[in-house]
PDB file of N, CA and C in Angstrom:
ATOM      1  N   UNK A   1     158.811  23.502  99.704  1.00  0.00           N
ATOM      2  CA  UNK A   1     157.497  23.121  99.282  1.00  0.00           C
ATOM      3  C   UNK A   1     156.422  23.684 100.214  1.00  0.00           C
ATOM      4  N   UNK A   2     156.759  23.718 101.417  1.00  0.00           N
ATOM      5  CA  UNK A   2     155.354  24.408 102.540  1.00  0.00           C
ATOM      6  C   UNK A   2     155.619  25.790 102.439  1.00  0.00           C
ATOM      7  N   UNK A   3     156.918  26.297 102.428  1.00  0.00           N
ATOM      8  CA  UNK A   3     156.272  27.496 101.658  1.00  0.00           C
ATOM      9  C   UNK A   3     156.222  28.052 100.625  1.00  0.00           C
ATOM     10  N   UNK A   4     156.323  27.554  99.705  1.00  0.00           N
ATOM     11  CA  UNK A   4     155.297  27.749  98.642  1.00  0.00           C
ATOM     12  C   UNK A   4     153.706  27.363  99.062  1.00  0.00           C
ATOM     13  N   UNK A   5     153.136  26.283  99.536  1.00  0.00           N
ATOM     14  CA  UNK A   5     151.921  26.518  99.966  1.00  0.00           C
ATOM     15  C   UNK A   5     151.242  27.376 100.818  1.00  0.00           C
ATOM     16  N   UNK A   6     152.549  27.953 101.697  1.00  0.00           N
ATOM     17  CA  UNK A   6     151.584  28.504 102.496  1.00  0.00           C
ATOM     18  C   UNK A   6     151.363  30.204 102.116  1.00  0.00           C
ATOM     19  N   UNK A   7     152.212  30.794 100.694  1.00  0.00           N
ATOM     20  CA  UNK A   7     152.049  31.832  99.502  1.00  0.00           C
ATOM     21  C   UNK A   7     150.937  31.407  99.040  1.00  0.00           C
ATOM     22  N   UNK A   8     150.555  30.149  98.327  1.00  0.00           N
ATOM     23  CA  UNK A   8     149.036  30.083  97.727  1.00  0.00           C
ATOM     24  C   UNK A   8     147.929  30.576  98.766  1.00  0.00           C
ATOM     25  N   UNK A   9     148.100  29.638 100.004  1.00  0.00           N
ATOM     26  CA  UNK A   9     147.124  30.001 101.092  1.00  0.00           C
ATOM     27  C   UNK A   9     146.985  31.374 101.327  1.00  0.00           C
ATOM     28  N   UNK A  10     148.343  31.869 101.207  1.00  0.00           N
ATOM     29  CA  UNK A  10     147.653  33.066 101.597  1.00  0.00           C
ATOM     30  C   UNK A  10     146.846  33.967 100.587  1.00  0.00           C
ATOM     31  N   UNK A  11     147.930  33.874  99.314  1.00  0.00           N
ATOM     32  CA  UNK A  11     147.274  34.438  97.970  1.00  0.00           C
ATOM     33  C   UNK A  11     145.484  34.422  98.307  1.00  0.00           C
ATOM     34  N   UNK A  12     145.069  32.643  98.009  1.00  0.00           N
ATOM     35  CA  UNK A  12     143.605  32.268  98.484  1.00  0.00           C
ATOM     36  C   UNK A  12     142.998  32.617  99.592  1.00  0.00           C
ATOM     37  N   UNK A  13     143.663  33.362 100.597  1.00  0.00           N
ATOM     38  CA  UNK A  13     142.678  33.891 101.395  1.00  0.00           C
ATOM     39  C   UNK A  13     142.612  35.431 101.299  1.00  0.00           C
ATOM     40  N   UNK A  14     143.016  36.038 100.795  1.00  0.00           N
ATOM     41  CA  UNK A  14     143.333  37.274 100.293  1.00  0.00           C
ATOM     42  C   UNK A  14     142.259  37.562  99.160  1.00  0.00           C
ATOM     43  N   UNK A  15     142.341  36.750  98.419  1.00  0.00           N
ATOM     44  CA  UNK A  15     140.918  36.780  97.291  1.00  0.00           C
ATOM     45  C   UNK A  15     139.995  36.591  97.671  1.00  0.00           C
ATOM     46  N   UNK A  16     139.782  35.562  98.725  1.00  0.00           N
ATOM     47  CA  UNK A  16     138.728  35.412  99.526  1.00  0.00           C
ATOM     48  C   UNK A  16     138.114  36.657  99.915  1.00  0.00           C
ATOM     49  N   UNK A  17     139.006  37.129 101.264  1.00  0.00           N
ATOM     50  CA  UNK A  17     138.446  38.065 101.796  1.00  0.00           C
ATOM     51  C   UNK A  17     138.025  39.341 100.779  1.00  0.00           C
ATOM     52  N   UNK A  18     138.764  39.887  99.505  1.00  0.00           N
ATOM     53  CA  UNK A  18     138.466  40.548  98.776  1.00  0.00           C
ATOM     54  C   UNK A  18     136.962  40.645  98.045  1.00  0.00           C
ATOM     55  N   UNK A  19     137.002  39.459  97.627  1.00  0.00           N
ATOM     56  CA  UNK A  19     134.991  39.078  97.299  1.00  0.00           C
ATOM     57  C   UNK A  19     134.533  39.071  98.498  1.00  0.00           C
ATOM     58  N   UNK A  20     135.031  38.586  99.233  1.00  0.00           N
ATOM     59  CA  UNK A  20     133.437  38.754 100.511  1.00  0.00           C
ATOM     60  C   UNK A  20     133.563  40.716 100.739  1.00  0.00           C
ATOM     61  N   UNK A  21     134.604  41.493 100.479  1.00  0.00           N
ATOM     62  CA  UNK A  21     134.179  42.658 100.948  1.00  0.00           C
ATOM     63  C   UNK A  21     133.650  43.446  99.591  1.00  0.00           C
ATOM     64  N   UNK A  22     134.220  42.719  98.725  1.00  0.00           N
ATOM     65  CA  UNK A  22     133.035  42.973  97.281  1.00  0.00           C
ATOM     66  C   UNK A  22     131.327  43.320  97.614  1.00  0.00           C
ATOM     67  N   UNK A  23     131.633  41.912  98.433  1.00  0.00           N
ATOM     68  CA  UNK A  23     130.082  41.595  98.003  1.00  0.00           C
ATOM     69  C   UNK A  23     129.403  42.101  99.211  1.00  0.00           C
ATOM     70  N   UNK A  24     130.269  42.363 100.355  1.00  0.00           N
ATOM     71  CA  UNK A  24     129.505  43.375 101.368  1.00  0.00           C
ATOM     72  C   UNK A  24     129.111  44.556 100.635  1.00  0.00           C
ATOM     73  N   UNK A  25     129.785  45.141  99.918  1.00  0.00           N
ATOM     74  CA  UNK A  25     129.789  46.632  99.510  1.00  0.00           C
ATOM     75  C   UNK A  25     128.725  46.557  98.395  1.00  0.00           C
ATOM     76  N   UNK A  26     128.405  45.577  97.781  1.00  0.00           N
ATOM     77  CA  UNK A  26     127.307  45.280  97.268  1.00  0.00           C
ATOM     78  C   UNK A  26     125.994  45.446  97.910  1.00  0.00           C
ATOM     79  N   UNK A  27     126.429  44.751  98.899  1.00  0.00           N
ATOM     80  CA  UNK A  27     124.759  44.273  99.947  1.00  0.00           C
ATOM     81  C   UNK A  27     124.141  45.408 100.270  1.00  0.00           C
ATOM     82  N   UNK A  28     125.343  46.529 100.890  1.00  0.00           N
ATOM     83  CA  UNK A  28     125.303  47.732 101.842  1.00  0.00           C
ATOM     84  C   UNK A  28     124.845  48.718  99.968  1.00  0.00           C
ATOM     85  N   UNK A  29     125.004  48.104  99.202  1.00  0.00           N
ATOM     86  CA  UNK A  29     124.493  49.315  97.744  1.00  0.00           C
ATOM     87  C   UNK A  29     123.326  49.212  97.476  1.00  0.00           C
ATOM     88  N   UNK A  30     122.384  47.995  97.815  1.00  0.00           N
ATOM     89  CA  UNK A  30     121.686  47.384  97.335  1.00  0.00           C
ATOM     90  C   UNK A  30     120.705  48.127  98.298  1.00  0.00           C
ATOM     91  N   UNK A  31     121.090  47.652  99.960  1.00  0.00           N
ATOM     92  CA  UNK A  31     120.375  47.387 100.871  1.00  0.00           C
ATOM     93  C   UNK A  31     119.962  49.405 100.928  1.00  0.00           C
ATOM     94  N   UNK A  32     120.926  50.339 100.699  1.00  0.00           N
ATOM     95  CA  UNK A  32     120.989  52.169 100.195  1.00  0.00           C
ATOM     96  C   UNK A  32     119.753  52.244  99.115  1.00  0.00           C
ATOM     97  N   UNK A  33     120.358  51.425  98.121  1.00  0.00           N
ATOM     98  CA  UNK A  33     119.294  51.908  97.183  1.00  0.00           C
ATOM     99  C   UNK A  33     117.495  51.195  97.328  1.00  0.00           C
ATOM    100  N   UNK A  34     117.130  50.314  98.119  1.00  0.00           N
ATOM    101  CA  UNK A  34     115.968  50.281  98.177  1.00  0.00           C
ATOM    102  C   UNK A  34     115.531  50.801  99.230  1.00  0.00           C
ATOM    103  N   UNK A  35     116.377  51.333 100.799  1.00  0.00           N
ATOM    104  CA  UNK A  35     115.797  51.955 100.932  1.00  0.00           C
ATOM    105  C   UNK A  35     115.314  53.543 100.364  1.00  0.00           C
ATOM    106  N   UNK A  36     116.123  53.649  99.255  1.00  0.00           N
ATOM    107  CA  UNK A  36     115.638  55.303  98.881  1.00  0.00           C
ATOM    108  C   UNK A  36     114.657  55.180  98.131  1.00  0.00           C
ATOM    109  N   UNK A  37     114.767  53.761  97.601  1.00  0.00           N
ATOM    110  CA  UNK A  37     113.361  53.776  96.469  1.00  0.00           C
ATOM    111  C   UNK A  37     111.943  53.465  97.154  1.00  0.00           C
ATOM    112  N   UNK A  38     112.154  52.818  98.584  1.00  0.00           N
ATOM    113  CA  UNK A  38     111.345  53.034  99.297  1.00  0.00           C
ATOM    114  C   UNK A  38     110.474  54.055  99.844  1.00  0.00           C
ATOM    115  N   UNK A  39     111.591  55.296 100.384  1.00  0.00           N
ATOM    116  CA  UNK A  39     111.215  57.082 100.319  1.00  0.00           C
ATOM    117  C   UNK A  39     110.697  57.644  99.553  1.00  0.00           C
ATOM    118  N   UNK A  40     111.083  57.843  98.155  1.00  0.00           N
ATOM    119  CA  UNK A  40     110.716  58.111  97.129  1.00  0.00           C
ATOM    120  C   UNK A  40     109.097  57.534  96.695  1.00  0.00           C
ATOM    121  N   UNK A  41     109.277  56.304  96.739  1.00  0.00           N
ATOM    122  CA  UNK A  41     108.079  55.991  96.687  1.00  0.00           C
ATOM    123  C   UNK A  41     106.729  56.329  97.401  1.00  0.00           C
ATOM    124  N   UNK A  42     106.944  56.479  99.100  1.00  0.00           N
ATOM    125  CA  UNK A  42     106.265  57.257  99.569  1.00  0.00           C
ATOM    126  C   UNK A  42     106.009  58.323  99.431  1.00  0.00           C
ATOM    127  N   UNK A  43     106.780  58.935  99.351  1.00  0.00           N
ATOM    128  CA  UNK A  43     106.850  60.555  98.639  1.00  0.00           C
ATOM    129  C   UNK A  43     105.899  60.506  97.850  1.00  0.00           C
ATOM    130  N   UNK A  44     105.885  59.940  96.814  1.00  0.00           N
ATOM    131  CA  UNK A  44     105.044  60.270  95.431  1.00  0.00           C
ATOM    132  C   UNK A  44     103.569  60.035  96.185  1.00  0.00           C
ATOM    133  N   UNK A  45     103.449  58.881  96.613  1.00  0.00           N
ATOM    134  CA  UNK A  45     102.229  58.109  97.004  1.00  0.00           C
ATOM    135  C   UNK A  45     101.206  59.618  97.964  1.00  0.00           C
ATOM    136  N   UNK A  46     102.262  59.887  98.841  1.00  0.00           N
ATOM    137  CA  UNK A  46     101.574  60.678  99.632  1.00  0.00           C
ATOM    138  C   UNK A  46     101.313  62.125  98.484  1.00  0.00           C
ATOM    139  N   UNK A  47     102.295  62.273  97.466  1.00  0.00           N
ATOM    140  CA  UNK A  47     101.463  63.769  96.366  1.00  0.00           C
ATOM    141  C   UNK A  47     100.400  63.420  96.094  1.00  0.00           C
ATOM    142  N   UNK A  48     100.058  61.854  95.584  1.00  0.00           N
ATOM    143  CA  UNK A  48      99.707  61.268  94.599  1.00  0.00           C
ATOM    144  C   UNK A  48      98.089  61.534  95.988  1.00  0.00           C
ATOM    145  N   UNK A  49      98.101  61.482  96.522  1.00  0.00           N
ATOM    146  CA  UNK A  49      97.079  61.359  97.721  1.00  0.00           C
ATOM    147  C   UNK A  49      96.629  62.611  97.562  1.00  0.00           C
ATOM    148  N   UNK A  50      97.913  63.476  98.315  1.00  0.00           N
ATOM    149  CA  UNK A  50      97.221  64.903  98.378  1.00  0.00           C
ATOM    150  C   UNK A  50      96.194  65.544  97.287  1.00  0.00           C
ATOM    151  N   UNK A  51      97.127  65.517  96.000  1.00  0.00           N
ATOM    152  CA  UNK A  51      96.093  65.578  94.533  1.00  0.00           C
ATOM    153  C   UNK A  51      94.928  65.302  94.720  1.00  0.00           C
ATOM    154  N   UNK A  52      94.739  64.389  94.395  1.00  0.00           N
ATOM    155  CA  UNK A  52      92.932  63.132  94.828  1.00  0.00           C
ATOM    156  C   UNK A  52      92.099  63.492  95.843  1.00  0.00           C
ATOM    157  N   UNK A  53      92.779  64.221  97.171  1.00  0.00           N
ATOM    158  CA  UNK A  53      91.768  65.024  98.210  1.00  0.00           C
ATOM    159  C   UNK A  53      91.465  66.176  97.654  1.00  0.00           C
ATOM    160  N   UNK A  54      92.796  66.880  97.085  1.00  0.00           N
ATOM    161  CA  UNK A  54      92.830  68.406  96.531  1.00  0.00           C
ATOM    162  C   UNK A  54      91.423  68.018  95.288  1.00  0.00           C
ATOM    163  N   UNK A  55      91.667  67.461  94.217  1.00  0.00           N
ATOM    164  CA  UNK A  55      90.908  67.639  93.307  1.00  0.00           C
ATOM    165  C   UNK A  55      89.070  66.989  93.781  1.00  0.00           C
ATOM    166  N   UNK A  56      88.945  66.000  94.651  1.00  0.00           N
ATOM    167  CA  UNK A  56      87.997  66.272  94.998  1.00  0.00           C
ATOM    168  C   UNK A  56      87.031  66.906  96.000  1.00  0.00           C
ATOM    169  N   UNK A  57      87.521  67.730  96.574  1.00  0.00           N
ATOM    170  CA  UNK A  57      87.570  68.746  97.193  1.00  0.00           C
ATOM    171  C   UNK A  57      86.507  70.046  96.351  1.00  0.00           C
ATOM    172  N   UNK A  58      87.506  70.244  95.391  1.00  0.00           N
ATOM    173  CA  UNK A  58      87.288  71.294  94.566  1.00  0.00           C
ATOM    174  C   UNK A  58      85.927  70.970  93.863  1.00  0.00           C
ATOM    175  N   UNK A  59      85.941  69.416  93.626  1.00  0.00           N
ATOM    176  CA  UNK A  59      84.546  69.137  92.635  1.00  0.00           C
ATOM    177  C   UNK A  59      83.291  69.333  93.406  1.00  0.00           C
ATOM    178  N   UNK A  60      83.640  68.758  94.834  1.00  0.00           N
ATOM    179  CA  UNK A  60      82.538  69.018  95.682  1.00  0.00           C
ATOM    180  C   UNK A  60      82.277  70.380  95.799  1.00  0.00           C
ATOM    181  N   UNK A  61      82.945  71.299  95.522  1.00  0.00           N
ATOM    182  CA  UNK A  61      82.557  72.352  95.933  1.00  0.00           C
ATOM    183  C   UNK A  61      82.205  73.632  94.920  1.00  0.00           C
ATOM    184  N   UNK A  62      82.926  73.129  93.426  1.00  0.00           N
ATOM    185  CA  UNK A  62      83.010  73.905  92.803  1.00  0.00           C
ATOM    186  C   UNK A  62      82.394  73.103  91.301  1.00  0.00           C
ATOM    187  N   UNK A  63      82.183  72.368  91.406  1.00  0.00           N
ATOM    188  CA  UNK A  63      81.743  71.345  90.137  1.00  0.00           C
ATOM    189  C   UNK A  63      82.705  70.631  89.533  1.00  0.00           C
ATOM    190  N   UNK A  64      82.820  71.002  88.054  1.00  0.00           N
ATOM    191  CA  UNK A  64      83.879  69.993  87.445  1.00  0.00           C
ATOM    192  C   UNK A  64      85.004  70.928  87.048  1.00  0.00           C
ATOM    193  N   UNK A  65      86.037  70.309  87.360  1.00  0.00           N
ATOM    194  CA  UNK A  65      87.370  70.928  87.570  1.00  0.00           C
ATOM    195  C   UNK A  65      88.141  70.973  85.863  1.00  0.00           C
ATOM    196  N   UNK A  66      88.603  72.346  85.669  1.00  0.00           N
ATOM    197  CA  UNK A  66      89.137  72.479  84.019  1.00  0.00           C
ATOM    198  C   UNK A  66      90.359  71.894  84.066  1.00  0.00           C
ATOM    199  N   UNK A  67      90.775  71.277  82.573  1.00  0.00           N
ATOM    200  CA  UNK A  67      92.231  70.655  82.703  1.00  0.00           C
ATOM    201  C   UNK A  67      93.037  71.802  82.841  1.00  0.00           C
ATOM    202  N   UNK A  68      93.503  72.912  82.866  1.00  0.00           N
ATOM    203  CA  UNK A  68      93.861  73.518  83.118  1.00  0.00           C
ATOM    204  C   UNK A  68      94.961  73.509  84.859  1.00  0.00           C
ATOM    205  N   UNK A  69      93.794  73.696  85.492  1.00  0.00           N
ATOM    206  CA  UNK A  69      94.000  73.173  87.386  1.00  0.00           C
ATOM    207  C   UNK A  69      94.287  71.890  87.595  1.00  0.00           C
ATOM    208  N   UNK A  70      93.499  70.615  86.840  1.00  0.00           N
ATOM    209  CA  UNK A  70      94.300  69.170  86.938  1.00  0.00           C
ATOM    210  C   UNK A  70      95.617  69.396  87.121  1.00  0.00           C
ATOM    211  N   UNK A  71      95.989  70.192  85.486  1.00  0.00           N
ATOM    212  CA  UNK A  71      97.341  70.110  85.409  1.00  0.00           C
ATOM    213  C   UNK A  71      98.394  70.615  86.320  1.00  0.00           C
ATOM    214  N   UNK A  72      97.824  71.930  86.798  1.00  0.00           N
ATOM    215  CA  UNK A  72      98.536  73.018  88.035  1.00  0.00           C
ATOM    216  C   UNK A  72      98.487  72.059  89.498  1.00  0.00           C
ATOM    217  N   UNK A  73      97.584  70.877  89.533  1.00  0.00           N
ATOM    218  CA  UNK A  73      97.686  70.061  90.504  1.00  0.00           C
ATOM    219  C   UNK A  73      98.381  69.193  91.008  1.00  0.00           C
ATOM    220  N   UNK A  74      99.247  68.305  89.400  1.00  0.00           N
ATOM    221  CA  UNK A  74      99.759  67.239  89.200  1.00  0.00           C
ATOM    222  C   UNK A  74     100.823  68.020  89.057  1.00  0.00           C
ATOM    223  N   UNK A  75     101.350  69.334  88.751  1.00  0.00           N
ATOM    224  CA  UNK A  75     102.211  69.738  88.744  1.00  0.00           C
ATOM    225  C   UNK A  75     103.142  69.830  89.908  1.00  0.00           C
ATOM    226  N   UNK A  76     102.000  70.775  90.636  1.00  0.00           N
ATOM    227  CA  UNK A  76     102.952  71.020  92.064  1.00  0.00           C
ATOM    228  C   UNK A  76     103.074  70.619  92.828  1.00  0.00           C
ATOM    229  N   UNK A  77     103.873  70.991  94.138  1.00  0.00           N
ATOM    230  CA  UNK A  77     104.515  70.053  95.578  1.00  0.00           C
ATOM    231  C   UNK A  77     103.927  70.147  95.967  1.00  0.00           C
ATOM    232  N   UNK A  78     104.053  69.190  97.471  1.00  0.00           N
ATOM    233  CA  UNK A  78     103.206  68.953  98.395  1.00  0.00           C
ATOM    234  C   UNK A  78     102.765  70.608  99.434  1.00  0.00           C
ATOM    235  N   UNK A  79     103.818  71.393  99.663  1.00  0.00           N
ATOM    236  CA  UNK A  79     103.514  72.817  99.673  1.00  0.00           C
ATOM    237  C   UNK A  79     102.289  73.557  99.624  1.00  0.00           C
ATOM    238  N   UNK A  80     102.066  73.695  98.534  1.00  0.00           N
ATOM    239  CA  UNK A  80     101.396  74.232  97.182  1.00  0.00           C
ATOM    240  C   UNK A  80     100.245  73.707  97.209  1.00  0.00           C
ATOM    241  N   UNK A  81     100.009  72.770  97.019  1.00  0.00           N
ATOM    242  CA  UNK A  81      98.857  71.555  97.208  1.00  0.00           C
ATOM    243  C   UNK A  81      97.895  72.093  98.662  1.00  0.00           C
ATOM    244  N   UNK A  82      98.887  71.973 100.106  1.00  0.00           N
ATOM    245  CA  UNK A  82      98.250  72.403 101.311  1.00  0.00           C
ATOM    246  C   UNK A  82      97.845  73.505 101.038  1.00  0.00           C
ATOM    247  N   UNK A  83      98.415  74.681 100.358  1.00  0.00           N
ATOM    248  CA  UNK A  83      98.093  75.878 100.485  1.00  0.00           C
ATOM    249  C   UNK A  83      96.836  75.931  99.896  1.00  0.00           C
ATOM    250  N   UNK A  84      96.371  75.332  98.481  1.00  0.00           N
ATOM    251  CA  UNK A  84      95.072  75.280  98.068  1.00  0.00           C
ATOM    252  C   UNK A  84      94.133  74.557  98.628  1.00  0.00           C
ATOM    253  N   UNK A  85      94.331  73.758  99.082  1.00  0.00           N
ATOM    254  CA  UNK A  85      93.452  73.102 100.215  1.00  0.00           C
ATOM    255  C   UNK A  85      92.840  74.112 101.176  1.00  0.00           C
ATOM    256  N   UNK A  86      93.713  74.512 102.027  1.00  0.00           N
ATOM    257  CA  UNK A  86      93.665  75.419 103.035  1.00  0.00           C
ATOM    258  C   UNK A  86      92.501  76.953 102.719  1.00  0.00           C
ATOM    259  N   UNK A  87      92.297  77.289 100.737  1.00  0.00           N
ATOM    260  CA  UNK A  87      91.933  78.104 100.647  1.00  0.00           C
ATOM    261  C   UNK A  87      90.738  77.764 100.196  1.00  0.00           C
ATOM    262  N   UNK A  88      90.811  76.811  99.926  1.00  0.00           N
ATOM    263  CA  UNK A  88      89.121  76.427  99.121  1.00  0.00           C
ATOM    264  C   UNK A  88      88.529  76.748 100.696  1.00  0.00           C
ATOM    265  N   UNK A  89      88.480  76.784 101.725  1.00  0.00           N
ATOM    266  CA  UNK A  89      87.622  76.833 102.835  1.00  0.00           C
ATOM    267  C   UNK A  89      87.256  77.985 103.018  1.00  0.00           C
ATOM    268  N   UNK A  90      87.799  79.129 101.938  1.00  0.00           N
ATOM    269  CA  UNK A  90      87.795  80.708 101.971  1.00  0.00           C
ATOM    270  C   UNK A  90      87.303  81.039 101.142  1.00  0.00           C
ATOM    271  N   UNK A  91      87.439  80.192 100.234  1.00  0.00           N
ATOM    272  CA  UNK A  91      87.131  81.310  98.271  1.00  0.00           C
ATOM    273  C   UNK A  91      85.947  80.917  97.893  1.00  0.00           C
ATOM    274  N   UNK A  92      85.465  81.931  97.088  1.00  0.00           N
ATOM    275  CA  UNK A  92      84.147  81.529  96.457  1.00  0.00           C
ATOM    276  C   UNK A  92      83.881  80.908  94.950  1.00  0.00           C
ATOM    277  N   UNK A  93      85.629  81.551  94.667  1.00  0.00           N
ATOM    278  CA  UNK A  93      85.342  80.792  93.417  1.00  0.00           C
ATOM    279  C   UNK A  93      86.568  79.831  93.311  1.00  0.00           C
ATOM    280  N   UNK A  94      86.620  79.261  91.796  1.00  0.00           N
ATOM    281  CA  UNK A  94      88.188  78.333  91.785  1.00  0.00           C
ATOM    282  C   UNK A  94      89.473  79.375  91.670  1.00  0.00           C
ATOM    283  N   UNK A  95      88.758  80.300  91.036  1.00  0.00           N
ATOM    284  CA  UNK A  95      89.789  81.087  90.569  1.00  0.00           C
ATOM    285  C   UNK A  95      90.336  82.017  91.960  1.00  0.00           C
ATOM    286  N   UNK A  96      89.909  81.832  92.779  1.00  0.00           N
ATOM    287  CA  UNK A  96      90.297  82.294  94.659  1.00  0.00           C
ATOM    288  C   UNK A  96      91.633  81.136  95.108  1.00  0.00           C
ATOM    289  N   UNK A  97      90.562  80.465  94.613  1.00  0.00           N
ATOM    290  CA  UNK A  97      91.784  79.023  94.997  1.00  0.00           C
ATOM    291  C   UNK A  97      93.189  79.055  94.450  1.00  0.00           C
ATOM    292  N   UNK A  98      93.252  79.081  93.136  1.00  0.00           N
ATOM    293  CA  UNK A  98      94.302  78.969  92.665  1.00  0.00           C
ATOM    294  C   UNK A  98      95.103  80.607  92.430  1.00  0.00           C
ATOM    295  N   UNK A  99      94.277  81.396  92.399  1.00  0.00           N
ATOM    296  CA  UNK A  99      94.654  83.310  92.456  1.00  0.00           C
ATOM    297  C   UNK A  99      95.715  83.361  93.372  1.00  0.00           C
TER     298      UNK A  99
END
């Protein structure tokens, strides 16, 4: 009779430990994926920035901006973005900027 109980006990601690490393591997999935959605999120935030300096930038300097360049704005990377920045301080026209 004790051992047979002490087969359940163990059975029951065996399942035990199995969910708790379940549910670690959970925590550690969870705890992965927000931080990437965290990154990501910055990421965007900071395009989402660059854009909004980039495009008013251009208005100040060049008037009102064609959807055309919105779009070439919202399009591209953060890269791309500096590089037009960097040129509006050179060009005379938009079409310098984005040329």
């Amino acid at each position: 009779m004790l051992a047979e109980r002490v087969k359940d006990w163990k059975k029951q601690w065996q399942e035990e430990a199995r969910k708790e490393g379940e549910e670690a591997g959970q925590n550690q999935g969870r705890r992965e994926g927000r931080k990437e959605g965290r990154k990501e999120g910055r990421k965007e935030g900071r395009k989402e920035g660059e854009s909004a300096i980039l495009l008013r930038q251009l208005e100040r300097k060049f008037g009102t901006i064609d959807a055309e360049y919105q779009r070439r704005i919202a399009d591209a990377d953060s890269g791309q973005l500096l590089n037009w920045a960097e040129r509006i301080l050179t060009s005379d026209s938009i079409n310098e900027v984005f040329g």
